[in-house]
N, C-alpha and C. Protein backbone atom coordinates (compact mmCIF):
# COMPACT_ATOMS: atom_id res chain seq x y z
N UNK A 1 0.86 -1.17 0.00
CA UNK A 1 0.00 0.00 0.00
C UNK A 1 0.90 1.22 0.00
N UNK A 2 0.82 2.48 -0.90
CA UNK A 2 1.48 3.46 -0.86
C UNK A 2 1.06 4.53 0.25
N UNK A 3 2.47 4.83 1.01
CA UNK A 3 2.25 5.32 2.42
C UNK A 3 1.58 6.60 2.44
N UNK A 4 1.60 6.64 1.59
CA UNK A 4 0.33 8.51 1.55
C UNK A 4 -1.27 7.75 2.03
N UNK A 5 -1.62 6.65 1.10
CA UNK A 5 -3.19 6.26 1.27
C UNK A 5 -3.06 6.19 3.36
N UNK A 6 -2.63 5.55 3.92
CA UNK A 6 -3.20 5.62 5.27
C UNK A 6 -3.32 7.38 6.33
N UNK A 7 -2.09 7.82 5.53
CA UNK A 7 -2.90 9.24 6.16
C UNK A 7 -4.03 9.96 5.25
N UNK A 8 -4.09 9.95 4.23
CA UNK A 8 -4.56 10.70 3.27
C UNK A 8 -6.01 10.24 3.84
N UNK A 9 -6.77 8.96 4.26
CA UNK A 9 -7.76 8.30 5.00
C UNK A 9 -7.28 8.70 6.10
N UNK A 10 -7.43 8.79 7.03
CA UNK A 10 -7.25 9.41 8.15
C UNK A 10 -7.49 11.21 8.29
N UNK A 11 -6.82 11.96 7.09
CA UNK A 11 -7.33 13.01 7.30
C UNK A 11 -8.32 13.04 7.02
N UNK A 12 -9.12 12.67 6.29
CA UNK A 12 -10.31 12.02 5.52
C UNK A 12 -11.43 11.98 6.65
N UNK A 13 -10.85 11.04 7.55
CA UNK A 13 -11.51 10.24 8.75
C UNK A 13 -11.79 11.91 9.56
N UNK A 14 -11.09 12.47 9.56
CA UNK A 14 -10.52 12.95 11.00
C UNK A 14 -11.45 14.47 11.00
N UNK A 15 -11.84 14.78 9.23
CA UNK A 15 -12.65 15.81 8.92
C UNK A 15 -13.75 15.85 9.32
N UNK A 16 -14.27 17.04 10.53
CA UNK A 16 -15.44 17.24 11.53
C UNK A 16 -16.78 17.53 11.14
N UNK A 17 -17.26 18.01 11.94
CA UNK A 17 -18.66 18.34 11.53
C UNK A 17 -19.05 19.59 13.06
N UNK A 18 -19.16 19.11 14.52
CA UNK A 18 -19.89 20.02 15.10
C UNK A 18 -18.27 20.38 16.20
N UNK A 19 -18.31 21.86 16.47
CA UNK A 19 -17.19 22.59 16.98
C UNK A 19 -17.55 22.17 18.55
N UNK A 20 -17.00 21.07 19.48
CA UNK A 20 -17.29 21.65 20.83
C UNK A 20 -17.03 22.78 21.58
N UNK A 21 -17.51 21.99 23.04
CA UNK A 21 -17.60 23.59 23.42
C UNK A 21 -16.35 24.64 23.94
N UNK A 22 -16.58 25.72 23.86
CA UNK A 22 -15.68 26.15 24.00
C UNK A 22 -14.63 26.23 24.90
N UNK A 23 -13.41 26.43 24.80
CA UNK A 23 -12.27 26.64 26.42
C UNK A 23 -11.37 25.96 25.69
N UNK A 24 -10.42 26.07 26.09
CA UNK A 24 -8.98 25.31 25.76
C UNK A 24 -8.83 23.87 25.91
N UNK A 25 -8.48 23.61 24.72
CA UNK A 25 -8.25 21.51 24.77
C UNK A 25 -7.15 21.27 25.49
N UNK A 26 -7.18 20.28 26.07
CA UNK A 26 -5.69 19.46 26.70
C UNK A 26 -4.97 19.10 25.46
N UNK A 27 -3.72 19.91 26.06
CA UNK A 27 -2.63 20.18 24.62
C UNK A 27 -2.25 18.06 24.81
N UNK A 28 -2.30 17.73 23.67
CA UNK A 28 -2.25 16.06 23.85
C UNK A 28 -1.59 15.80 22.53
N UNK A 29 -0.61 14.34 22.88
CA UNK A 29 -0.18 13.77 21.58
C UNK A 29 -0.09 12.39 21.36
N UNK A 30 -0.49 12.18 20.73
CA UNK A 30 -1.39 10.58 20.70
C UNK A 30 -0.68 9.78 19.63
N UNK A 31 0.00 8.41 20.07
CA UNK A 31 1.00 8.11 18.60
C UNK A 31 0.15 6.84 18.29
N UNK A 32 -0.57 6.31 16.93
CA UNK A 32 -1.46 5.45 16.68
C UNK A 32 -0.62 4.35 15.28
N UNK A 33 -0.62 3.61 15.82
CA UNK A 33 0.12 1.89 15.49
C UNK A 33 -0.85 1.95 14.29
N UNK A 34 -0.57 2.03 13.18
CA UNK A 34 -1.89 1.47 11.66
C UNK A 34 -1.55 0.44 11.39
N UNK A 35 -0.35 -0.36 11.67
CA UNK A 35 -0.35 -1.76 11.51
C UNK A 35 -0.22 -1.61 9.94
N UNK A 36 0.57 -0.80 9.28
CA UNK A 36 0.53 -1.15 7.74
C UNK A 36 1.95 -2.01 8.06
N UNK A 37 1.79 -2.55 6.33
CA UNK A 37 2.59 -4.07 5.99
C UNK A 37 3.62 -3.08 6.16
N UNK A 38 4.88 -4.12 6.24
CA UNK A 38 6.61 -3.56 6.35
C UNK A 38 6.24 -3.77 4.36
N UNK A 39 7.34 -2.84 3.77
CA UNK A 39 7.56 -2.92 2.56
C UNK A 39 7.73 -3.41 1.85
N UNK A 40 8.91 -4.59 2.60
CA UNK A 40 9.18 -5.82 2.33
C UNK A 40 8.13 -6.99 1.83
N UNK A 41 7.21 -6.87 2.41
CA UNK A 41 6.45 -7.86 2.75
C UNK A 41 5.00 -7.21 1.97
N UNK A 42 4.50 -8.66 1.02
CA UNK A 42 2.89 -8.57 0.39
C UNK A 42 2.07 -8.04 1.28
N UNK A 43 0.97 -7.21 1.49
CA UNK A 43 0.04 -7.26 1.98
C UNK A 43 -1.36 -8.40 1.09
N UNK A 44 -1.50 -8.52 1.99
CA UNK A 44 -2.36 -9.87 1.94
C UNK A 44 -4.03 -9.61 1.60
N UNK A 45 -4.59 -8.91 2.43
CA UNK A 45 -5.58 -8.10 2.31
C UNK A 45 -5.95 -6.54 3.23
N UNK A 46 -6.72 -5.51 3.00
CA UNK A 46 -6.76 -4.45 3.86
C UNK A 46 -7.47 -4.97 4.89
N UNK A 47 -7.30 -4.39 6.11
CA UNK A 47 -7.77 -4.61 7.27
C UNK A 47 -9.28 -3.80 7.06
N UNK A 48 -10.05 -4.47 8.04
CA UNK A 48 -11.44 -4.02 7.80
C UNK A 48 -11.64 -2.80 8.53
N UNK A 49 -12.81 -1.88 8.19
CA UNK A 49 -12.86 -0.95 8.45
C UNK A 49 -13.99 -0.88 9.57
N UNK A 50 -13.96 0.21 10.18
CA UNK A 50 -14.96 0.57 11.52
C UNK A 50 -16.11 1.32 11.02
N UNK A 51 -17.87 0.58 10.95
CA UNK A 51 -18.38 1.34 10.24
C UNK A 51 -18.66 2.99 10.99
N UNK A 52 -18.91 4.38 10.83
CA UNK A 52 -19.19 5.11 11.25
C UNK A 52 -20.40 5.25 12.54
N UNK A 53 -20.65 5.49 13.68
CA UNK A 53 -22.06 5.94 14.35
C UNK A 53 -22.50 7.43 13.89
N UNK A 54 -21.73 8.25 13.61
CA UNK A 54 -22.10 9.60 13.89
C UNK A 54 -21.88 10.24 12.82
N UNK A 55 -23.41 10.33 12.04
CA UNK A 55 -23.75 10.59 11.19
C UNK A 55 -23.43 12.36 10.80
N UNK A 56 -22.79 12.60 9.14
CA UNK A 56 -22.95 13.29 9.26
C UNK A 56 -23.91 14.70 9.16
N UNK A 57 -23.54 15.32 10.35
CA UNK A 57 -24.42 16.63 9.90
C UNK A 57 -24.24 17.98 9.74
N UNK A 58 -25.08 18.03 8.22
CA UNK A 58 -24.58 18.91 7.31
C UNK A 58 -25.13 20.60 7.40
N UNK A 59 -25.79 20.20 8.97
CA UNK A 59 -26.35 21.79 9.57
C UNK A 59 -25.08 22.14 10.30
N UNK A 60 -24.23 21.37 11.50
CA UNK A 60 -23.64 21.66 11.72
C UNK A 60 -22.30 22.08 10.87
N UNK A 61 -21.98 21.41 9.79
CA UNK A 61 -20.61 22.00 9.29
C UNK A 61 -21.08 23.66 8.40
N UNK A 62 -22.13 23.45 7.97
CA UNK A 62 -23.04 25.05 8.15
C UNK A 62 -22.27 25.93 9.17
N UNK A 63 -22.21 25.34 10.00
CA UNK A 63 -21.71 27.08 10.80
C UNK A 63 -20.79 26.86 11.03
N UNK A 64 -19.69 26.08 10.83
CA UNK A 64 -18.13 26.37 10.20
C UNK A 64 -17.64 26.95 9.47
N UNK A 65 -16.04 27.95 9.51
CA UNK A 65 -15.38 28.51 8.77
C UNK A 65 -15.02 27.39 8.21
N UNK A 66 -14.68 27.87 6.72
CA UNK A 66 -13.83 26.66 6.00
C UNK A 66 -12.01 27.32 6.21
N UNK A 67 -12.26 28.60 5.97
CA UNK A 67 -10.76 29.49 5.46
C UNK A 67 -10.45 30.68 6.45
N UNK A 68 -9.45 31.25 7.10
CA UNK A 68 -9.73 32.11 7.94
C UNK A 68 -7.92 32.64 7.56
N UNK A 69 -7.43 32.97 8.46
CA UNK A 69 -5.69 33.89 8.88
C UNK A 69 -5.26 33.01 9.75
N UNK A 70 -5.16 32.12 9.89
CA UNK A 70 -4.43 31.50 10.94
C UNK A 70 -3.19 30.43 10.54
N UNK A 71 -2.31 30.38 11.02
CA UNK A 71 -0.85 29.45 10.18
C UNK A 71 -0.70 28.49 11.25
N UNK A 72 -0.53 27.65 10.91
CA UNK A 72 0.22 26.13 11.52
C UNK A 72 2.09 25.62 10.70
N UNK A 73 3.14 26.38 11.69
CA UNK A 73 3.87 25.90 11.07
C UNK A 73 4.74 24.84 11.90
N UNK A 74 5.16 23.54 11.43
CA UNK A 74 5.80 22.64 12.27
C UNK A 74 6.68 21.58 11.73
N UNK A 75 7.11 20.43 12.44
CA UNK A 75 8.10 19.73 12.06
C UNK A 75 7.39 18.39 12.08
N UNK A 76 7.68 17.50 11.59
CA UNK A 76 7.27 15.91 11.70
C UNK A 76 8.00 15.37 12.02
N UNK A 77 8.41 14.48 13.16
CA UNK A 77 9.41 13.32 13.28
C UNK A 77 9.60 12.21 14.09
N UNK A 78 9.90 11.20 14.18
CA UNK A 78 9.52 9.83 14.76
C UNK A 78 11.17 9.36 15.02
N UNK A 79 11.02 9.86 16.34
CA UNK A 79 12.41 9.03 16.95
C UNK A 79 13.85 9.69 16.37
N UNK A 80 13.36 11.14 16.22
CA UNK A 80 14.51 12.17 15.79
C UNK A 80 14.56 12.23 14.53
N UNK A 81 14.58 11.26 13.48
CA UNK A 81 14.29 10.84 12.36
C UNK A 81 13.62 12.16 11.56
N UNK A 82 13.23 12.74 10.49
CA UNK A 82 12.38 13.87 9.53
C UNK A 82 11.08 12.61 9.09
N UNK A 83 10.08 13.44 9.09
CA UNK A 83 9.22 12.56 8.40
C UNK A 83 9.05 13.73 7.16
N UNK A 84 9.61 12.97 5.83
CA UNK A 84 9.92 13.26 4.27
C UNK A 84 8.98 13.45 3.34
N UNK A 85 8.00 14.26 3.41
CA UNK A 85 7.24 14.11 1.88
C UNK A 85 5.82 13.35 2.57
N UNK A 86 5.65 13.41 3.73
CA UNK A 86 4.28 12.90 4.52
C UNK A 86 3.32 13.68 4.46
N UNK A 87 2.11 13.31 4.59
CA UNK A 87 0.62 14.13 4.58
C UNK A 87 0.44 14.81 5.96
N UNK A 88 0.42 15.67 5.93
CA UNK A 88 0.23 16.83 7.85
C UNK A 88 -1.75 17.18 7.12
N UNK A 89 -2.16 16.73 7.94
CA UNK A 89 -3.84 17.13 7.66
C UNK A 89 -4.37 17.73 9.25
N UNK A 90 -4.71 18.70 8.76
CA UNK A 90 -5.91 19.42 10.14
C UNK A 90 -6.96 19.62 10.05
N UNK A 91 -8.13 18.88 10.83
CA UNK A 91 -9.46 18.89 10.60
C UNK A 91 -9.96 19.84 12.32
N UNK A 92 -11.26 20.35 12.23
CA UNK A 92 -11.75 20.52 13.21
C UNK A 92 -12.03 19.41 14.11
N UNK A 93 -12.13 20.25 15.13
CA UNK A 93 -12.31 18.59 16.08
C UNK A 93 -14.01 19.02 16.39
N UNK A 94 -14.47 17.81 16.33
CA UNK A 94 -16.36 17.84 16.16
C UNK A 94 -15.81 16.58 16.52
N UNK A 95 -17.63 16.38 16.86
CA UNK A 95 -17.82 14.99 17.15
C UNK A 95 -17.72 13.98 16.48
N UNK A 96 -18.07 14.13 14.85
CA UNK A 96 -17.33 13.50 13.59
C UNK A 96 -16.31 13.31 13.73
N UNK A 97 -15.32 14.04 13.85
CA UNK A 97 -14.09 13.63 14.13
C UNK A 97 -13.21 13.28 15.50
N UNK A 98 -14.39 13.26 16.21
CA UNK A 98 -13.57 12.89 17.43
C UNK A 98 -14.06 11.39 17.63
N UNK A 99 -14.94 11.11 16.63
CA UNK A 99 -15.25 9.46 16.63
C UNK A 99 -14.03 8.92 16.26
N UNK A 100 -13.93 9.41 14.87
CA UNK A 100 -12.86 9.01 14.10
C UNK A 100 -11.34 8.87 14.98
N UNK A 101 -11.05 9.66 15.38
CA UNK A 101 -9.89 10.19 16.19
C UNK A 101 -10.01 9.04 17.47
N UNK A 102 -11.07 8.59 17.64
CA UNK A 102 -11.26 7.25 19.14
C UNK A 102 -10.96 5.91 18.40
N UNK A 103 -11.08 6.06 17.34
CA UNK A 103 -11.14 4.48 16.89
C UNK A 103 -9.59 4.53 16.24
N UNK A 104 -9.24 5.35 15.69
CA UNK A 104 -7.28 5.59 14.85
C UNK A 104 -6.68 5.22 16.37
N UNK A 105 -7.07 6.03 17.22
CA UNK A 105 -5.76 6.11 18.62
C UNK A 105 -6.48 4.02 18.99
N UNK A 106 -7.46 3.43 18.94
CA UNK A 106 -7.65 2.07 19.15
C UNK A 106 -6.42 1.27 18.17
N UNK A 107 -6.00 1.74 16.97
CA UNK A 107 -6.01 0.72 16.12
C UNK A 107 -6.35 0.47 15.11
N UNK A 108 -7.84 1.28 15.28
CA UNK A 108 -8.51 0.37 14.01
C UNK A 108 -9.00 1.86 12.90
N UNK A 109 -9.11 1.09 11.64
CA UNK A 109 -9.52 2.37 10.50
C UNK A 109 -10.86 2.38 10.05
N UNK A 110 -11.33 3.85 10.19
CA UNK A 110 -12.78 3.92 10.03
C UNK A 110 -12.86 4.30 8.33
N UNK A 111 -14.36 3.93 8.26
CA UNK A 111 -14.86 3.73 6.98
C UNK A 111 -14.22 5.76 6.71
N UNK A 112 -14.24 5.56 4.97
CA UNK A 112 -14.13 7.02 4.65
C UNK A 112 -15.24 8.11 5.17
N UNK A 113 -14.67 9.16 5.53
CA UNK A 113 -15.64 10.09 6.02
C UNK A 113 -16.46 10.82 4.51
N UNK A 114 -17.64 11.61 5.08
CA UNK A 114 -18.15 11.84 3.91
C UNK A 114 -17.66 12.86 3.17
N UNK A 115 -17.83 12.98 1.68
CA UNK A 115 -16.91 13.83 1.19
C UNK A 115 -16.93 15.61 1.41
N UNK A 116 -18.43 15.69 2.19
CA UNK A 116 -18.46 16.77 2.04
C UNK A 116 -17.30 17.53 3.12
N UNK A 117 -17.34 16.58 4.04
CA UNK A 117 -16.55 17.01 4.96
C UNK A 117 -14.75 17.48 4.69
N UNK A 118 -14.32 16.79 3.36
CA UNK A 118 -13.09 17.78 3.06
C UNK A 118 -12.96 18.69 2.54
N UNK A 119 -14.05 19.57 2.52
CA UNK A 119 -14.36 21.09 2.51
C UNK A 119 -13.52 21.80 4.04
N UNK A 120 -13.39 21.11 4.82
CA UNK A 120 -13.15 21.46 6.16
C UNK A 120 -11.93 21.00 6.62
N UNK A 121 -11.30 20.16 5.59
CA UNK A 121 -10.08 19.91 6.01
C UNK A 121 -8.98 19.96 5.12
N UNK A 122 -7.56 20.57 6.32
CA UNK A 122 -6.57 21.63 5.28
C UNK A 122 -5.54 20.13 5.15
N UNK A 123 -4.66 20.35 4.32
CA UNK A 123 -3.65 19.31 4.25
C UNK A 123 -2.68 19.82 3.57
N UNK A 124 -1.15 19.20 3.79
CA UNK A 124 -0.45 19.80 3.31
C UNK A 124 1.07 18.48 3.20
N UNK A 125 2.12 18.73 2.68
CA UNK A 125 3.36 17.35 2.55
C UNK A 125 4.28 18.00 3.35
N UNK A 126 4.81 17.71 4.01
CA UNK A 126 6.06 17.80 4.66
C UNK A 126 7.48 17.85 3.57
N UNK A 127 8.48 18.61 3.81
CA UNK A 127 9.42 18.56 2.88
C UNK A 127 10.31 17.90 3.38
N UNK A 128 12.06 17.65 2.97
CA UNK A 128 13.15 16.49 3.23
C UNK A 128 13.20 17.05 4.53
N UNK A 129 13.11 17.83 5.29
CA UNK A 129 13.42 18.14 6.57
C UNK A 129 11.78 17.52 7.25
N UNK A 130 11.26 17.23 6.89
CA UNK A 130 9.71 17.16 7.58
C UNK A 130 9.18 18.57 7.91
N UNK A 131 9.67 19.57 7.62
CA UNK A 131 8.88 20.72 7.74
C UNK A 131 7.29 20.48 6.97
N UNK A 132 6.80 21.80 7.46
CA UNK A 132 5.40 21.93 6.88
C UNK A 132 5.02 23.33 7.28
N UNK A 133 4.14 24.06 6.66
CA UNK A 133 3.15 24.86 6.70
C UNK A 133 2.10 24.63 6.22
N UNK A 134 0.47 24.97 7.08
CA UNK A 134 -0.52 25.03 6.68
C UNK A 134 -0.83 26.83 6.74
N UNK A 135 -1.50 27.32 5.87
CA UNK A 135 -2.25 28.89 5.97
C UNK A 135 -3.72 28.62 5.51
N UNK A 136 -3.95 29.65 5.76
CA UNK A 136 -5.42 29.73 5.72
C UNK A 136 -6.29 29.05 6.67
N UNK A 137 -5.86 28.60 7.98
CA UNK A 137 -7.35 28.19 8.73
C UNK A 137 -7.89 28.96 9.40
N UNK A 138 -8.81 28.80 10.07
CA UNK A 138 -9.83 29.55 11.01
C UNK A 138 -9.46 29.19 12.01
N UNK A 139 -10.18 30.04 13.05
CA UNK A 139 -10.09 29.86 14.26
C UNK A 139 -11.06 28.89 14.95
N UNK A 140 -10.08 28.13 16.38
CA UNK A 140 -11.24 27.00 16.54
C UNK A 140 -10.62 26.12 16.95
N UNK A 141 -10.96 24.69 17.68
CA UNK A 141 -10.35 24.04 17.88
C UNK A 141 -9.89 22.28 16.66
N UNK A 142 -8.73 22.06 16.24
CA UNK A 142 -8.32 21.39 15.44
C UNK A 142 -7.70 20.04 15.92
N UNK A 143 -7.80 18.93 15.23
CA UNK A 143 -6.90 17.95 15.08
C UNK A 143 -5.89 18.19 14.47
N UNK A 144 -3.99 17.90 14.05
CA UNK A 144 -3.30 17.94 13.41
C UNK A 144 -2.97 16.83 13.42
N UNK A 145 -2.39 15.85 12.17
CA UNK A 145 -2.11 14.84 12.20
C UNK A 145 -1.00 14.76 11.32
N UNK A 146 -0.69 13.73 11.80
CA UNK A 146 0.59 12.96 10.59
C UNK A 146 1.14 11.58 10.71
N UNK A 147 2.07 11.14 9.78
CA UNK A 147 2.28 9.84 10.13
C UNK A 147 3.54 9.45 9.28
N UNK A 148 4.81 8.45 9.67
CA UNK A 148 5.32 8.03 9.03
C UNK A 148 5.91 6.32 9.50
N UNK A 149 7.00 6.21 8.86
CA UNK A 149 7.10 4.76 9.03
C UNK A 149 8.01 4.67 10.31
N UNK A 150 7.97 3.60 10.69
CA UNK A 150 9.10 3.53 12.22
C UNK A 150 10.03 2.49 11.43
N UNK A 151 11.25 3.14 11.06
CA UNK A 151 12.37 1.71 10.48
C UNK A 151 12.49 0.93 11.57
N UNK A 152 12.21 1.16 12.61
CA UNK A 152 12.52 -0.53 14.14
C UNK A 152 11.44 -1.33 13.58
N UNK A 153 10.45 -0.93 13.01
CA UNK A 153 9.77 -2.07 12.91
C UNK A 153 8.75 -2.10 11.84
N UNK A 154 8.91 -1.32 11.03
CA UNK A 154 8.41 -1.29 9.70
C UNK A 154 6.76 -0.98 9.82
N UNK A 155 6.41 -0.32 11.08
CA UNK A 155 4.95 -0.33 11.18
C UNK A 155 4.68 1.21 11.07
N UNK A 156 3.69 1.56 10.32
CA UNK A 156 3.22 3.34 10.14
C UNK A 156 2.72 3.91 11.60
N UNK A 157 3.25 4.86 12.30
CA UNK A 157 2.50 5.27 13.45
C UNK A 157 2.31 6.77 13.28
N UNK A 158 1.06 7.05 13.68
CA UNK A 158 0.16 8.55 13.07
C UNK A 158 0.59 9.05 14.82
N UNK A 159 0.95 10.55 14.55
CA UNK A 159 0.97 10.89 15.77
C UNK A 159 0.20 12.10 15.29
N UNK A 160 -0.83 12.72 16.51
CA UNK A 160 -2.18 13.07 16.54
C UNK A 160 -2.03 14.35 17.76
N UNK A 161 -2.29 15.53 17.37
CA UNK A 161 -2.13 16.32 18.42
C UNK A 161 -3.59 17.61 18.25
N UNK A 162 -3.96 17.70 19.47
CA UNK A 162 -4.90 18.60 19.40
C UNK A 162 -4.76 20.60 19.92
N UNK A 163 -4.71 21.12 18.97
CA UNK A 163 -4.62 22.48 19.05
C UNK A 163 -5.86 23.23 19.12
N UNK A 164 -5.63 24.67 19.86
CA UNK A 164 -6.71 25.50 19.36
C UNK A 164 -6.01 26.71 18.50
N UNK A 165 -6.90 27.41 17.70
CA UNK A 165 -6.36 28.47 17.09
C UNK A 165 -7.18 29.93 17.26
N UNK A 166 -6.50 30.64 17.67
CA UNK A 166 -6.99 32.28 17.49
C UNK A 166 -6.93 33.07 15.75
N UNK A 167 -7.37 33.83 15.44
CA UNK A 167 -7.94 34.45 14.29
C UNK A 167 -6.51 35.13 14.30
N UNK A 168 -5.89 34.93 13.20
CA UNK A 168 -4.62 35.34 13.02
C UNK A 168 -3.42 34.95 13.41
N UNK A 169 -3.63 33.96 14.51
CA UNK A 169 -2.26 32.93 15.09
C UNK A 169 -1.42 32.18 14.05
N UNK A 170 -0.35 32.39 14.50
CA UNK A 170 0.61 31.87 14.02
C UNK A 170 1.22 30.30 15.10
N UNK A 171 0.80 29.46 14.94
CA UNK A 171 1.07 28.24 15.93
C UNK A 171 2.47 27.30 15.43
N UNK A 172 3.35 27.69 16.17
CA UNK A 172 4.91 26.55 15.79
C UNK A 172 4.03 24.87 16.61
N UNK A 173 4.36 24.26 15.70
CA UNK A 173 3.67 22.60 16.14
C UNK A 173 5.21 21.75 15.98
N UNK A 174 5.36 20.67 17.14
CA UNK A 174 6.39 20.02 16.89
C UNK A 174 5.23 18.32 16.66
N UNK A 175 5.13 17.53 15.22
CA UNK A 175 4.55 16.22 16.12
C UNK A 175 5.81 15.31 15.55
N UNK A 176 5.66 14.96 17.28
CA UNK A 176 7.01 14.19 17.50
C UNK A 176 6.72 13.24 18.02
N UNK A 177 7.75 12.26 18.41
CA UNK A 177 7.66 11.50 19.76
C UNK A 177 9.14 10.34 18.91
């Protein structure tokens, strides 16, 4: 499987629908095992998917910004390592996506989210340093994600951090571990 498809699904997954409530999130960083094949090695078949509960709704992403002044700039890296040419995706965090976001940190991969929902979510590649910039989001509270391979053991692990953003912030993000 080409290592873009498991984040590229995941940001996918991770794209919200209703804004909770307001106040500051617990700054958190969450590193999630996808269990993709080592390179080496056939994959056999995809692992099954988690069907969705939480339907989406398309009143609530209604009163979402899609585009706003706000920058996310940061680094990707796994065990000091650069993560190279990887998918960095930031979705709002809603309850849509905080389903999604319960079942990735389990293990397991949820069915694709609906499409309307990547109206709402920014994405961007990391360069040879794992740098990244995102521009243009709104203010609000976000998922940031990313993911690359762990050479100890050939398994993809998404590390998952939750931000808020002010209208015009400029946010330095390290996702590390």
């Amino acid at each position: 499987m080409k290592a873009w498809i498991p984040m590229a699904l995941l940001g996918l997954s991770l794209a919200g629908c209703q804004m909770m409530d307001p106040g500051p999130p617990p700054e958190r960083v969450e590193v999630i095992e996808i269990g993709e094949p080592r390179p080496d090695v056939e994959p056999t078949e995809e692992p099954p998917r988690v069907t969705r509960q939480v339907a989406f709704p398309a009143e609530e992403y209604a009163s979402l910004e899609k585009s706003g002044n706000a920058t996310i700039h940061g680094r990707l890296s796994l065990n000091g390592r650069p993560g190279a040419g990887e998918t960095i995706s930031v979705a709002p965090v809603t309850t849509y996506s905080a389903e999604a976001a319960e079942h990735a940190l389990a293990g397991q991969a949820v069915e694709p989210a609906d499409p309307r929902a990547r109206e709402y979510t920014h994405t961007t590649r990391t360069d040879d340093s794992g740098r990244f910039t995102v521009r243009g989001l709104p203010s609000g509270e976000f998922y940031v994600s990313g993911s690359m391979v762990n050479p100890a053991n050939g398994q993809r692990q998404v590390i998952l951090r939750q931000v808020s953003l002010r209208n015009g912030q400029r946010l330095d993000l390290d996702l590390r571990r």
